[in-house]
Structure formats: structure tokens, C-alpha cells
Protein backbone atom coordinates (compact mmCIF):
# COMPACT_ATOMS: atom_id res chain seq x y z
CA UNK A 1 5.19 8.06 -45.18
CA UNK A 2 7.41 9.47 -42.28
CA UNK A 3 10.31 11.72 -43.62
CA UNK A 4 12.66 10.98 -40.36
CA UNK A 5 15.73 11.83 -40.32
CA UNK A 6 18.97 10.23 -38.13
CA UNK A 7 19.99 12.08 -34.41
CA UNK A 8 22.45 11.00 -32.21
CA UNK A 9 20.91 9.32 -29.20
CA UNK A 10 21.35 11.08 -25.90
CA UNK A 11 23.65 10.43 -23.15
CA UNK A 12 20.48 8.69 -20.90
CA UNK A 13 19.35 6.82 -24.19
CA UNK A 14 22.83 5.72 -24.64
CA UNK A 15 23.34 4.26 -21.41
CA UNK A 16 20.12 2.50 -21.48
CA UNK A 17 21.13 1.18 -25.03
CA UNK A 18 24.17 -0.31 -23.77
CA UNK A 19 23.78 -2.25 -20.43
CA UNK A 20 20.93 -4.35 -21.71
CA UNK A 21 21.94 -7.80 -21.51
CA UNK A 22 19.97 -10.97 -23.10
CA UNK A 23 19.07 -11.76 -19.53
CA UNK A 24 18.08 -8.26 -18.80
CA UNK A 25 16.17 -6.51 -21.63
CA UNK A 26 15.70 -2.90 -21.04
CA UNK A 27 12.18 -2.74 -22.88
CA UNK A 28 9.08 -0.98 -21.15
CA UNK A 29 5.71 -2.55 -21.09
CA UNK A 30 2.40 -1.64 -21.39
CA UNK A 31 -0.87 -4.80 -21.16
CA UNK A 32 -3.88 -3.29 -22.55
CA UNK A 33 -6.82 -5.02 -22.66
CA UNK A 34 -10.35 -4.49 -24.84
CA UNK A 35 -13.52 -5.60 -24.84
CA UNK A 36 -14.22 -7.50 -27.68
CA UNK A 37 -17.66 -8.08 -29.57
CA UNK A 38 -17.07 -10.72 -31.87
CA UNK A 39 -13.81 -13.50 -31.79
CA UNK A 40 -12.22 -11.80 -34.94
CA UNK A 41 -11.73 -8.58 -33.21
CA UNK A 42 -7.95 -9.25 -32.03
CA UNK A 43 -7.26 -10.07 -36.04
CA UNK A 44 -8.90 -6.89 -37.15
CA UNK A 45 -6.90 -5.64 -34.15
CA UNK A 46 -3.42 -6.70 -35.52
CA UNK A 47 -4.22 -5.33 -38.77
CA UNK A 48 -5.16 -1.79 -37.87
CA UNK A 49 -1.96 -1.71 -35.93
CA UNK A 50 0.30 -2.91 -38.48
CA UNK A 51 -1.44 -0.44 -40.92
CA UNK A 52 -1.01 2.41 -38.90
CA UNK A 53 2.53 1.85 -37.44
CA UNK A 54 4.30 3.27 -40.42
CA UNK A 55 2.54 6.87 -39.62
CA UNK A 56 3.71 7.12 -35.60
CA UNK A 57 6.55 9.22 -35.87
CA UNK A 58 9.70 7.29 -34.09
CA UNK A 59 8.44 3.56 -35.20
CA UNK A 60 10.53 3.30 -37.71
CA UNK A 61 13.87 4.53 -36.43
CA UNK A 62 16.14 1.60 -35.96
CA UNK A 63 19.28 2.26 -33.48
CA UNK A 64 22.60 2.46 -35.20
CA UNK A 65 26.20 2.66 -33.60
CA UNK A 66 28.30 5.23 -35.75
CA UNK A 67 32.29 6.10 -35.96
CA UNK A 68 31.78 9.83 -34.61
CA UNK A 69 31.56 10.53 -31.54
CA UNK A 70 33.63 7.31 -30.99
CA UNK A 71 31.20 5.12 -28.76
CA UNK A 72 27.93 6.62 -29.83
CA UNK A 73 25.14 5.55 -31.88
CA UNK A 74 22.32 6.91 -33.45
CA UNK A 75 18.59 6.44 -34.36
CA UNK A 76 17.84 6.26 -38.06
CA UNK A 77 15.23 5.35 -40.68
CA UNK A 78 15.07 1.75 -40.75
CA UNK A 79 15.11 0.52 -44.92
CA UNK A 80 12.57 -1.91 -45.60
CA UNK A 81 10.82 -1.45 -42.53
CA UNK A 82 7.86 -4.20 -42.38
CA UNK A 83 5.44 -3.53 -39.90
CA UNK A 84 4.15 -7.01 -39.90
CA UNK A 85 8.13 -7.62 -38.20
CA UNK A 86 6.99 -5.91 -35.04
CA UNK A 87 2.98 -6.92 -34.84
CA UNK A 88 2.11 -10.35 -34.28
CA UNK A 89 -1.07 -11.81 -33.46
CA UNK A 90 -0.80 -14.47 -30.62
CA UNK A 91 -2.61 -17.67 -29.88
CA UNK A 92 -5.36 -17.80 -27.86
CA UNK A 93 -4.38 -17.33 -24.34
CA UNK A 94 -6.43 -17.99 -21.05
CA UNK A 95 -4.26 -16.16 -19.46
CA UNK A 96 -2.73 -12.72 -20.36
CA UNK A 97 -0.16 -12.09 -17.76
CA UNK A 98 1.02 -15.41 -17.99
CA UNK A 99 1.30 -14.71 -21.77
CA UNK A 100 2.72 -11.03 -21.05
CA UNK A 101 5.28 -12.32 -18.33
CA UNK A 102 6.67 -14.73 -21.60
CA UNK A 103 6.89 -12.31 -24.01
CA UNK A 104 8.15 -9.85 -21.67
CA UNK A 105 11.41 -11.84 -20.78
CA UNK A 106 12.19 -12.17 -24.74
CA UNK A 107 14.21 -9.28 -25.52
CA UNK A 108 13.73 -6.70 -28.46
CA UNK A 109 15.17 -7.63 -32.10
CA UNK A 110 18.25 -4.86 -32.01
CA UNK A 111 18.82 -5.17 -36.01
CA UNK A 112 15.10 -3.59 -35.88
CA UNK A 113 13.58 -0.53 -34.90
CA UNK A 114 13.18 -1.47 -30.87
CA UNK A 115 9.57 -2.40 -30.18
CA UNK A 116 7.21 -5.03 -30.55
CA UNK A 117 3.03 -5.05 -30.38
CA UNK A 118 1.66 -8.77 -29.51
CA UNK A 119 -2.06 -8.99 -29.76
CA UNK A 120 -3.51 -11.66 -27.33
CA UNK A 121 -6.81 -13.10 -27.64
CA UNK A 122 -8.60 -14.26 -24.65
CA UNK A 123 -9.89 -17.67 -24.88
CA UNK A 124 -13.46 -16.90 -24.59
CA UNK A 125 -13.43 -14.25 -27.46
CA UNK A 126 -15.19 -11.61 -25.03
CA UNK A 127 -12.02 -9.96 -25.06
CA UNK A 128 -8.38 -9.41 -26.36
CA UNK A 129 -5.02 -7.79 -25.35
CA UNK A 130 -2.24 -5.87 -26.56
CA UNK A 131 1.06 -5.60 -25.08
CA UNK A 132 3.63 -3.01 -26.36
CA UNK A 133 7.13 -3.42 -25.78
CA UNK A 134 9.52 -0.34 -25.98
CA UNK A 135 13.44 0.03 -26.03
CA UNK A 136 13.84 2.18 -23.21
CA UNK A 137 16.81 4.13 -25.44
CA UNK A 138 13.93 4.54 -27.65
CA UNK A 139 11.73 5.88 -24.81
CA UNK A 140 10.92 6.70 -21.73
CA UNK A 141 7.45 6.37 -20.36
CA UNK A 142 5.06 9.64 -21.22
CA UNK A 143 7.08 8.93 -24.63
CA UNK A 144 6.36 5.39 -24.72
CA UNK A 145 2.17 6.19 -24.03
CA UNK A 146 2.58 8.78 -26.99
CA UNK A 147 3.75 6.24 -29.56
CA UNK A 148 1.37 3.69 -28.13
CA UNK A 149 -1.83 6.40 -28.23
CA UNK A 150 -0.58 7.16 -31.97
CA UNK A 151 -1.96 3.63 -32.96
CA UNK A 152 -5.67 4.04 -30.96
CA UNK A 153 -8.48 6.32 -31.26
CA UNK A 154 -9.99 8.74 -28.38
CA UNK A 155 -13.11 7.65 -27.01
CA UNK A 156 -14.33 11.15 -27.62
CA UNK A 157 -12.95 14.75 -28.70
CA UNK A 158 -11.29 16.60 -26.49
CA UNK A 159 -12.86 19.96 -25.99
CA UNK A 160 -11.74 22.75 -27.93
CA UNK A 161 -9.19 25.33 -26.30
CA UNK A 162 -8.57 29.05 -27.32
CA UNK A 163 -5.07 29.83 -27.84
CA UNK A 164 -3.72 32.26 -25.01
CA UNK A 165 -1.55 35.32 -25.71
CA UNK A 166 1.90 35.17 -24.75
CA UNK A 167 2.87 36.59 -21.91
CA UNK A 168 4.87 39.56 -21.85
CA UNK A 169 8.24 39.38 -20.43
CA UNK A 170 9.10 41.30 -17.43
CA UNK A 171 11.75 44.16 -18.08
CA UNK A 172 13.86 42.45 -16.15
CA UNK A 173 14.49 39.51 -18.22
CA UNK A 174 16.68 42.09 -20.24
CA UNK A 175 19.36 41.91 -17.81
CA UNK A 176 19.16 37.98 -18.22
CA UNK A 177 22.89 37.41 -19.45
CA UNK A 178 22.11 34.74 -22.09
CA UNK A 179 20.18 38.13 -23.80
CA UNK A 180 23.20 40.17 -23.95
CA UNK A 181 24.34 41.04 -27.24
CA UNK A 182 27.55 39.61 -28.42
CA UNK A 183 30.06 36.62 -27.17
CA UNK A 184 29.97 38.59 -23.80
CA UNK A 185 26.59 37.16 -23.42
CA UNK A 186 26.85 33.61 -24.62
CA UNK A 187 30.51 33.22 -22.27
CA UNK A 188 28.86 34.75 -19.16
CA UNK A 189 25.96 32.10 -19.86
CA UNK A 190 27.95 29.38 -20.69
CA UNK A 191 30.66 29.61 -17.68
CA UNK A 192 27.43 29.62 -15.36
CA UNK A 193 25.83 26.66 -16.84
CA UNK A 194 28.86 24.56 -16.80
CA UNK A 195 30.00 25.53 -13.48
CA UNK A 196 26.24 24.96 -12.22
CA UNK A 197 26.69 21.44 -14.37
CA UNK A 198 29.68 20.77 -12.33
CA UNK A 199 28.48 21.27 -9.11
CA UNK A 200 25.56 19.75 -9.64
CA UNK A 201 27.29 16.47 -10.61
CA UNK A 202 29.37 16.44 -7.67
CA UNK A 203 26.45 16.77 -5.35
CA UNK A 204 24.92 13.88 -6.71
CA UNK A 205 27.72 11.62 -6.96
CA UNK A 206 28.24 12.75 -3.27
CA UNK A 207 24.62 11.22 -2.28
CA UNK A 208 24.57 8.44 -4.16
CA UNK A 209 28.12 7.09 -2.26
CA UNK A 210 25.92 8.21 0.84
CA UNK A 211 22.83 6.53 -0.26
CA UNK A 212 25.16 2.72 -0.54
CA UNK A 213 26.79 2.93 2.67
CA UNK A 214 25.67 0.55 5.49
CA UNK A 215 22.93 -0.42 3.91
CA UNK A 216 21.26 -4.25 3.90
CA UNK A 217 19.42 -4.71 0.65
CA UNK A 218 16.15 -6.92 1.20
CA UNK A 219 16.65 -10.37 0.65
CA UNK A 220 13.27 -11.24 -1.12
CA UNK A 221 13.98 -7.89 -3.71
CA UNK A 222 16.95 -9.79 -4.60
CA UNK A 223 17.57 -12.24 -7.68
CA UNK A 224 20.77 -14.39 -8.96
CA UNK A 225 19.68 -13.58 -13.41
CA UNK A 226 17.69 -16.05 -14.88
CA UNK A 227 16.12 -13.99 -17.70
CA UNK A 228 12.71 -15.48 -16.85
CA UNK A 229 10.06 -12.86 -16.15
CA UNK A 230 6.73 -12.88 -14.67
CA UNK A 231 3.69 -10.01 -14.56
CA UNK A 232 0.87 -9.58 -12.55
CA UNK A 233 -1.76 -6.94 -12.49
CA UNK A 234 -4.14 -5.32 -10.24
CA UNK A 235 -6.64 -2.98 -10.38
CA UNK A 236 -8.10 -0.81 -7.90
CA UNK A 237 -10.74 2.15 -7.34
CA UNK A 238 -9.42 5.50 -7.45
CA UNK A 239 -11.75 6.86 -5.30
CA UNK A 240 -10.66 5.08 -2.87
CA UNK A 241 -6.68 6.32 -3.27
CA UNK A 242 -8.50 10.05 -3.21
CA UNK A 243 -10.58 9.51 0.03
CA UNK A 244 -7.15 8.53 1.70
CA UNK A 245 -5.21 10.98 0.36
CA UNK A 246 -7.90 13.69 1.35
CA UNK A 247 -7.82 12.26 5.12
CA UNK A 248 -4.40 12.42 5.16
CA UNK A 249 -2.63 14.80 2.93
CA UNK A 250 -0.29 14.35 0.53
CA UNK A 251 -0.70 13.57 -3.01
CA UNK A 252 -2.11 10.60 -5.16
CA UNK A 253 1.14 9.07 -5.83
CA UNK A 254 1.86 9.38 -1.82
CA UNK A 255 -0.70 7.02 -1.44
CA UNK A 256 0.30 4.45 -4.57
CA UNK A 257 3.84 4.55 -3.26
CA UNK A 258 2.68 3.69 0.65
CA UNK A 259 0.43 0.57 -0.69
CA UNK A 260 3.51 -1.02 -2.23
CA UNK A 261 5.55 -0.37 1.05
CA UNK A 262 2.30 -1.72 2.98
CA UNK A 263 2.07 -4.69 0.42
CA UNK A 264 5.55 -5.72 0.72
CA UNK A 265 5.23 -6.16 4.25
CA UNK A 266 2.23 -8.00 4.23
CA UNK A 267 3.76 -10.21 1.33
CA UNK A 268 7.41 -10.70 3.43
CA UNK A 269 4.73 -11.92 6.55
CA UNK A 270 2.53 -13.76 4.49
CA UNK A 271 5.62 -15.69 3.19
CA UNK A 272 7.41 -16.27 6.38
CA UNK A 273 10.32 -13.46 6.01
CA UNK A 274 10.78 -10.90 8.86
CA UNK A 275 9.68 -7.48 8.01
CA UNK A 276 11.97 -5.86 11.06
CA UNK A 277 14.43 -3.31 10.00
CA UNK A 278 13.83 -3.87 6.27
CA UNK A 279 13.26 -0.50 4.72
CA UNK A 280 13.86 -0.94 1.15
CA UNK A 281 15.24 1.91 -1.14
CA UNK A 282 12.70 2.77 -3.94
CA UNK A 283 13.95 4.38 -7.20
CA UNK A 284 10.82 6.56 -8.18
CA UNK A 285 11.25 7.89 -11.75
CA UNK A 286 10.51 11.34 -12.38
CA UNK A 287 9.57 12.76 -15.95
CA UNK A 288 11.13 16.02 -17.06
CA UNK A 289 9.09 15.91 -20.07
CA UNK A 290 6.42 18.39 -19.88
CA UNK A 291 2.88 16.27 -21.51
CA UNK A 292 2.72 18.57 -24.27
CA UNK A 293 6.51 18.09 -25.41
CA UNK A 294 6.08 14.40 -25.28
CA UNK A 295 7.29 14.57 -29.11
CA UNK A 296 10.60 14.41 -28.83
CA UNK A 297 12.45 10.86 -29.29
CA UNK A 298 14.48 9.41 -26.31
CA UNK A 299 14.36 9.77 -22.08
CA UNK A 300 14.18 12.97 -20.06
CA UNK A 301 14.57 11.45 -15.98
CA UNK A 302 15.75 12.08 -13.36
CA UNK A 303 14.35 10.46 -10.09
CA UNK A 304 13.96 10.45 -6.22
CA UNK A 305 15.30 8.36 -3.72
CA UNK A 306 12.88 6.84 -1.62
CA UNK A 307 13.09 4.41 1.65
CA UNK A 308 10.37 2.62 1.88
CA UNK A 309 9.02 2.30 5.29
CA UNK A 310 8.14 -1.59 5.48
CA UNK A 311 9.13 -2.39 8.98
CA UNK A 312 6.16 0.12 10.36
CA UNK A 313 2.77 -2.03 11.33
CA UNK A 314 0.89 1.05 10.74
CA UNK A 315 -0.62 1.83 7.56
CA UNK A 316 -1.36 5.71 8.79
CA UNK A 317 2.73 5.93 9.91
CA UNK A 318 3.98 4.33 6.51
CA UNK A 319 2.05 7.04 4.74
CA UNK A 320 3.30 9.67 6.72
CA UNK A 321 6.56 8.31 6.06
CA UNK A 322 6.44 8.14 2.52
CA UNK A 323 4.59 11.57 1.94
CA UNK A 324 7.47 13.21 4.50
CA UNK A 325 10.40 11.27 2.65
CA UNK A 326 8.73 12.81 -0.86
CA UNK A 327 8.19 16.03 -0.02
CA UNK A 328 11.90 16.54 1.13
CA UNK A 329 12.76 15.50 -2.52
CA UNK A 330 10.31 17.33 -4.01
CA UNK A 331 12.40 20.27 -2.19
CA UNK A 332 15.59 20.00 -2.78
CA UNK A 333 14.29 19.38 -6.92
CA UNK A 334 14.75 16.27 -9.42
CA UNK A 335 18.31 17.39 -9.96
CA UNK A 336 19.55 17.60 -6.50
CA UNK A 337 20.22 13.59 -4.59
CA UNK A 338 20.96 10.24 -5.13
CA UNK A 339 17.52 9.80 -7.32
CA UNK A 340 19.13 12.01 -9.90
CA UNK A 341 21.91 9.71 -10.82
CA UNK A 342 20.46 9.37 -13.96
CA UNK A 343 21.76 13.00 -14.90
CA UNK A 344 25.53 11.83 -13.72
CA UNK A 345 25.15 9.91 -17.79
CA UNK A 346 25.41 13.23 -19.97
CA UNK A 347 29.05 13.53 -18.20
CA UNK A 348 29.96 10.60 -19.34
CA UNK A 349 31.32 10.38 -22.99
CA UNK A 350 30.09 8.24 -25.21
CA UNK A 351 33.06 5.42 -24.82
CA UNK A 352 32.16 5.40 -21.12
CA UNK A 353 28.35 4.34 -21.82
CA UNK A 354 29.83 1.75 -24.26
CA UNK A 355 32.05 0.04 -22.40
CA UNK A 356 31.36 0.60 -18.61
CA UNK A 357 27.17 -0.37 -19.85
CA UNK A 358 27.77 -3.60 -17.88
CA UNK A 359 29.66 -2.53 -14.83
CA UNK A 360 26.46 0.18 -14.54
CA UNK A 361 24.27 -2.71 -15.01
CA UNK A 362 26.03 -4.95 -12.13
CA UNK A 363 26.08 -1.07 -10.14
CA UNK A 364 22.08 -0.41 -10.14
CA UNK A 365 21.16 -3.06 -7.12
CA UNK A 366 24.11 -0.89 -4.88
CA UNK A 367 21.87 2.09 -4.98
CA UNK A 368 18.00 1.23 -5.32
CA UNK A 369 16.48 -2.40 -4.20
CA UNK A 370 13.06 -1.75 -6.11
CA UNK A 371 12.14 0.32 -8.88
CA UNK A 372 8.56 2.49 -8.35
CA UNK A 373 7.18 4.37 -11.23
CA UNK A 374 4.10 6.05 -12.08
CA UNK A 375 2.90 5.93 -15.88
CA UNK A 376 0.31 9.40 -16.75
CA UNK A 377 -2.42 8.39 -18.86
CA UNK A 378 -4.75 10.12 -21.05
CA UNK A 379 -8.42 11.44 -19.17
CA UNK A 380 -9.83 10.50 -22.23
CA UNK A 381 -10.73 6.34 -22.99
CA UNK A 382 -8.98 5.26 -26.05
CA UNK A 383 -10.49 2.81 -28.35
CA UNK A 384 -8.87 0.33 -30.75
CA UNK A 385 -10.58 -1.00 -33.80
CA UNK A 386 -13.91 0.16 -32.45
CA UNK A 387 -13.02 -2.16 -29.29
CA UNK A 388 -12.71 0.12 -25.63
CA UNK A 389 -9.40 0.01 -23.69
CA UNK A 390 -10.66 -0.77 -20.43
CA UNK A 391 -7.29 -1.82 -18.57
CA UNK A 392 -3.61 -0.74 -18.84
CA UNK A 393 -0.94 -2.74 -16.60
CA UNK A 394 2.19 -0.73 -17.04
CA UNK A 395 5.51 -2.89 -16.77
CA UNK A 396 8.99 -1.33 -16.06
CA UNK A 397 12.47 -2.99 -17.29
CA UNK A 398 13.84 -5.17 -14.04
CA UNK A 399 17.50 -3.87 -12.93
CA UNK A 400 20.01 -6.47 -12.59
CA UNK A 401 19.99 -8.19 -9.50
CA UNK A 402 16.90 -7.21 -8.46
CA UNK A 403 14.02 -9.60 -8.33
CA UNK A 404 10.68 -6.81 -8.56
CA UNK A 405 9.53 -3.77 -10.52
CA UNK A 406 6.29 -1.70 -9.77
CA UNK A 407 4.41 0.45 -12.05
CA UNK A 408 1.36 2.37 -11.53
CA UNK A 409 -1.36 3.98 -13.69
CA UNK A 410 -4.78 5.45 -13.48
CA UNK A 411 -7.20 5.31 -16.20
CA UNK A 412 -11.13 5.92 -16.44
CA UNK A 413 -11.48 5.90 -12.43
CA UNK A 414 -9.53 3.34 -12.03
CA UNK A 415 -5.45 2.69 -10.68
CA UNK A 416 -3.84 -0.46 -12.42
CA UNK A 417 -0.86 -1.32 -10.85
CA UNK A 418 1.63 -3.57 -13.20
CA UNK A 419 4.34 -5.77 -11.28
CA UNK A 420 7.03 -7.11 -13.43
CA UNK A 421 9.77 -9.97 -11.52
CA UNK A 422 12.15 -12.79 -12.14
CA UNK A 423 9.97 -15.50 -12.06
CA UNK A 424 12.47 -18.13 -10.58
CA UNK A 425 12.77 -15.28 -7.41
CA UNK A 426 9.09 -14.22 -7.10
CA UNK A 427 6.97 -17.42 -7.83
CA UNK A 428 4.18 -15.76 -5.86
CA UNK A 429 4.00 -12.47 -7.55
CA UNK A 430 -0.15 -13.08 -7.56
CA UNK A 431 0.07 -13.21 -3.98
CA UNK A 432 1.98 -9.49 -3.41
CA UNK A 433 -1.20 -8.61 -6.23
CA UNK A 434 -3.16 -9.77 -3.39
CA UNK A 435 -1.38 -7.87 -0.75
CA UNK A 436 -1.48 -4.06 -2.95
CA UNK A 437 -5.34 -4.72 -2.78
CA UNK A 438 -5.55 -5.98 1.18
CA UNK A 439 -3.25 -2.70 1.75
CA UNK A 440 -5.41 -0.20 0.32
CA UNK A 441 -8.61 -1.65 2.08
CA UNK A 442 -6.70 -1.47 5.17
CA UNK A 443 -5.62 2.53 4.23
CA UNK A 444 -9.44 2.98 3.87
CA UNK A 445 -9.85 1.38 7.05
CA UNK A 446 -7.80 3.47 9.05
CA UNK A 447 -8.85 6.29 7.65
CA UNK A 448 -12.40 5.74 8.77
CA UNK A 449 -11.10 4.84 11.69
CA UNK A 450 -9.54 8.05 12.46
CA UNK A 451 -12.44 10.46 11.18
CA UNK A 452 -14.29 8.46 13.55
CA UNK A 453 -12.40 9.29 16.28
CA UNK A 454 -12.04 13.03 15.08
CA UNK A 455 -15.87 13.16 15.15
CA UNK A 456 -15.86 11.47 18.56
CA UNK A 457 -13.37 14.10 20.10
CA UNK A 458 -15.49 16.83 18.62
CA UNK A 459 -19.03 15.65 19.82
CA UNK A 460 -20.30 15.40 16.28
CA UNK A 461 -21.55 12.06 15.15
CA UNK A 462 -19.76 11.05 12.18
CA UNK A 463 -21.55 12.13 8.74
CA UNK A 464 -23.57 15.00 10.86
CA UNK A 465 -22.61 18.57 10.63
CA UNK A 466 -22.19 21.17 12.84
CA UNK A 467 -24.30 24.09 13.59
């Protein structure tokens, strides 16, 4: 039995808490799906979950509003929680996205502790899913994959690791004002901070006015609210991903972020809309939760600002242009830009996230047209009533007004990339699947392509080596 006690949610938590809307839930999303060897394995599936729920520390914390600080709320122990309120075993379903994309659109009891795990079976009874819904006040996404991994086993142990000494600290660090003995210390420290805090704040509100000025939002990333919802998923090799990245630089998530700029331009051609001039802003999420603190409750983001290059024909130029746009926010730091707006909510007091949640809500499609995120996942398989996890299909929360939401993970070799829309805006959301896996072959292509013609300039037929 947990022995949890109540804390006041942060600012970020707050704000997420309050601009949810019944047509736009602010739950995260995770499909898994095991292989099954017998067609009671989803039951013994929902069991095992339901029995081990009450252990995960954070699944029983329901989300309170309190008197003091006026505005605020907290998370406390839920009384009478009843797992069996928050696992449910589902019908069979031939389907699971179409089944996901359903329950994703329903949003989370808020009397309850804010999260839900539906297992799906698959009609055939070779396999089953699970899909986890989180309150996004309740979590953010390495927190969300640690309350998730608390119900699963690990394919296998991790190795053992010997602790390492501390590091001494330099001699230096004694001059460190926060170490000076006294109030003399603690006011040098604070004035710096807030001052720092100040600045900072003004710096981003300065970009993001910047980052809404003359600028023509993407009609297809657009949506009137409907509250329907619709997922797809795709998975791809991620050897692949590293023999582009390798040709051309960068990082991994350089390369996930250019295949959904490449796949939205093959999806806007593919569906008759001009691709010229449209350069979408992407919101790409960035964690500020080390993996090894993912224990504490709540959201620690900030995020970069990212213009996705769609209007380029070439798949070796939009890659360039993404890797260039991230490394000049990788520069200037997650709390420096218009991606960091998420920091601007710990100035606001706790009145402001109460009553302005709506006007932020209406306020998210002025600064970002599509939401980008990357979900970490474990190196290690996880396993589920004996049953391997052999595919996870992150979903993120869809912003008001906008009509698409990407989210990326690898696992076991593999990159599964989880696309969450309005349903009445994006009836084809299989075909832009279609389009992240055409984009990547054509990445691979091009690469080729140009160690070919590096091997051609250099004499050297490709694959020999010089002597």
C-alpha cells in the first residue's frame, strides 16, 4: 500500500490541468501491443494490471483544487481508490488504432486519479493491446513511460553497475555565493536567480510575439473542434534512421523530425494542396527531467521552436534544414526562445492558470501549427503477463485548433511513430502513415545516391577501399 502524501501541483501541471476542455482532453497516449499465446492472455492481462496499479507510486493521486494558494489545486490520495475504475478490458477489436483513436477522444474521469489502461484484444487472439492514457498535469512523457513500465516486467536484468565515488568539488565552488554562510549568501543568491528569472521571461515573451507575426498557419494542420480523434501508427527500421544520419550528420531525432516535414509534403501533394511557401512551425518538446529523476510527479518542459521546411523538394536540403534550425536551439539552450514558453507558466499565479486556461487554450495554434515529440524508451524489452511488448505508438494531446500531433519512439531496433488528429480534419491520417514510410525510403535513397557520387569523384568504386 502506497503511503502518498498531497503536493501542490506545479505551475506547468496547473496550466495543463486547466485548459483541457471536453473537446480537447489533455491526456498522453501510449498503444502497446503483445504477442499473445493463447486468446485469454488480454484477460490475464487486465488482471495483472489492475493488481499491480495500487503499488506504482502516483496512480492513486487524484487532482484536487484547494482554497490556498487561491486558484491552485493539488494531487492527493484518492479514498477508495478501485483499480478496476481505471482498467478495463475491451471487446475484441480488428482494429487497434481504430479502437485507440475512440478511446483516445473520450476524456479522463477528473473525480478520479487521471488515467485510464484499456486492454484490446485482437480478433484473431495472436495478439492484444494496451493503451494508457495519462493526465498530462499528472505527467509528462519520460514520467508517463515510468508509471506505465511500473506495471510490466523487463525482458531481462539489466547489468549490474558499481557505484562511483563522488566527485570532489573544485576549491572554487567555495566562492559559489549560495555557499556563503549567513543571509548574505542566500540574498546574493536569491537577487541573481530572480533577476536571471526575470530576464529570462522577458526574452521569451519577446520571441514568442516574434515567432506569431506574419505568419500563415497551414491550412490542412488546421481544425474547427469536433472532439473526434483518430490514430495511426507506423513503424520503421532504425537502422535505416542511423545510416542517414551517419551520411549526413546530425542526430537521430534530426532525421525523425525531417521525415515528418518530408511526409507532410508528400501528404499536402498526394491530396491536392500546394506545398509552396508552407513551412509549418513545429513545437518539439524537450524533457528537463534527467532519466534517472523520472520519480518525481508532474512536467519538467520546455521546448524548441522549429519551422519545418515542407516547401523544399529535396529530402537532403529539408534535413539540412531541420538539423541547422536544431542546432541553433540547441545553442541558445531550452530556456532561451519561443519553444520555451512553457517556462513563461511558473510566472503566472495560480488565478491566472485558472481562469485565463481557456484563452491559453484558444492561444496555442498562434504560436506552433504541429506538435513534434520524441518519447525515450527503455533498451531493455518489457514483457507483460509473460506476453513481449513488441510495439509502442506514442500519442500526444492535440492543441486546440490544430488538426495533427506527431510522436516518435524507438524500441528493440525499431522507430514507431504515433500520429494522433481530429478525425473530421484528417480523414486520411493512414495515408500521411504512408507518406513517413515513402519519406524515409526516399532519405535512404538519397543518401546512396550521394555516397555514390562521393565514391565516383574519388575514383573508388563504391563499397571498395582505398589503398
Amino acid at each position: 500500500m502506497n503511503s502518498e502524501s498531497s503536493d501542490l501541483l506545479a505551475p506547468l501541471d496547473l496550466a495543463f490541468w486547466s485548459i483541457e476542455s471536453a473537446a480537447h482532453p489533455m491526456h498522453l497516449g501510449a498503444l502497446g501491443v503483445f504477442a499473445a499465446d493463447s486468446p485469454s492472455a488480454a484477460a490475464h492481462a487486465a488482471d495483472l494490471l489492475a493488481a499491480r496499479a495500487p503499488a506504482v507510486p502516483g496512480l492513486r493521486m487524484r487532482i484536487r483544487h484547494v482554497l490556498l494558494p487561491p486558484g491552485g489545486a493539488e494531487r492527493q490520495p484518492a479514498p477508495g481508490f478501485d483499480p478496476l475504475d481505471h482498467v478495463h478490458l475491451a471487446p475484441p477489436a480488428a482494429d487497434f488504432h481504430a479502437a485507440a483513436g475512440a478511446l483516445m477522444e473520450r476524456p479522463l474521469d477528473r473525480d478520479r486519479p487521471p488515467w485510464e489502461a484499456h486492454v484490446l484484444p485482437a480478433a484473431d487472439g495472436d495478439s492484444f493491446a494496451v493503451l494508457f492514457k495519462f493526465h498530462h498535469a499528472l505527467a509528462d512523457g519520460l514520467r508517463a513511460l515510468t508509471l506505465a513500465a511500473g506495471v510490466m516486467d523487463p525482458m531481462e536484468l539489466p547489468p549490474a553497475r558499481e557505484p562511483s565515488p563522488a566527485p570532489e568539488a573544485p576549491w572554487w565552488h567555495a566562492l559559489d555565493p549560495r555557499r556563503l554562510p549567513g543571509t548574505v549568501g542566500s540574498a546574493l543568491s536569491g537577487a541573481r536567480t530572480a533577476a536571471t528569472d526575470v530576464g529570462r521571461a522577458l526574452d521569451i515573451g519577446a520571441s514568442v510575439a516574434r515567432a506569431t507575426w506574419g505568419v500563415r498557419s497551414c491550412d490542412a494542420l488546421t481544425s474547427r473542434p469536433t472532439g473526434s480523434r483518430r490514430t495511426a501508427g507506423i513503424a520503421l527500421d532504425l537502422d535505416d534512421v542511423h545510416r542517414v544520419r551517419k551520411t549526413v550528420g546530425g542526430t537521430v531525432n534530426d532525421v525523425l523530425i525531417a521525415v515528418v516535414a518530408g511526409a507532410l509534403r508528400r501528404w499536402l501533394d498526394e491530396r491536392g494542396d500546394s506545398s509552396d511557401g508552407v513551412a509549418p512551425r513545429a513545437l518539439v518538446p524537450v524533457s528537463r527531467r534527467r532519466p534517472r529523476t523520472a520519480q518525481p510527479q508532474g512536467n519538467r518542459l520546455s521546448g524548441y521552436l522549429v519551422r519545418l521546411p515542407v516547401d523544399d523538394a529535396d529530402p537532403l536540403a529539408r534535413l539540412r534544414a531541420v538539423r541547422g534550425a536544431m542546432d541553433r536551439n540547441k545553442d541558445a539552450g531550452p530556456t532561451r526562445g519561443a519553444g520555451a514558453v512553457a517556462l513563461l507558466a511558473d510566472h503566472v499565479p495560480p488565478l491566472g492558470h485558472r481562469f485565463g486556461g481557456p484563452a491559453v487554450a484558444h492561444a496555442a495554434r498562434l504560436l506552433f501549427d504541429i506538435l513534434v515529440t520524441s518519447v525515450p524508451l527503455p533498451s531493455l524489452g518489457l514483457r507483460l503477463a509473460g506476453h513481449p511488448l513488441t510495439e509502442v505508438y506514442p500519442f500526444a494531446p492535440l492543441a486546440r485548433g490544430q488538426a495533427l500531433a506527431v510522436a516518435v519512439s524507438t524500441y528493440r531496433g525499431r522507430v514507431h511513430y504515433g500520429l494522433v488528429a481530429d478525425a473530421a480534419a484528417v480523414p486520411d491520417l493512414d495515408l500521411l502513415g504512408r507518406c513517413v514510410r515513402v519519406e524515409l525510403a526516399a532519405l535512404v535513397a538519397a543518401c546512396e545516391g550521394a555516397r555514390r557520387v562521393a565514391g565516383d569523384r574519388s575514383g573508388l568504386v563504391p563499397g571498395a577501399r582505398a589503398t
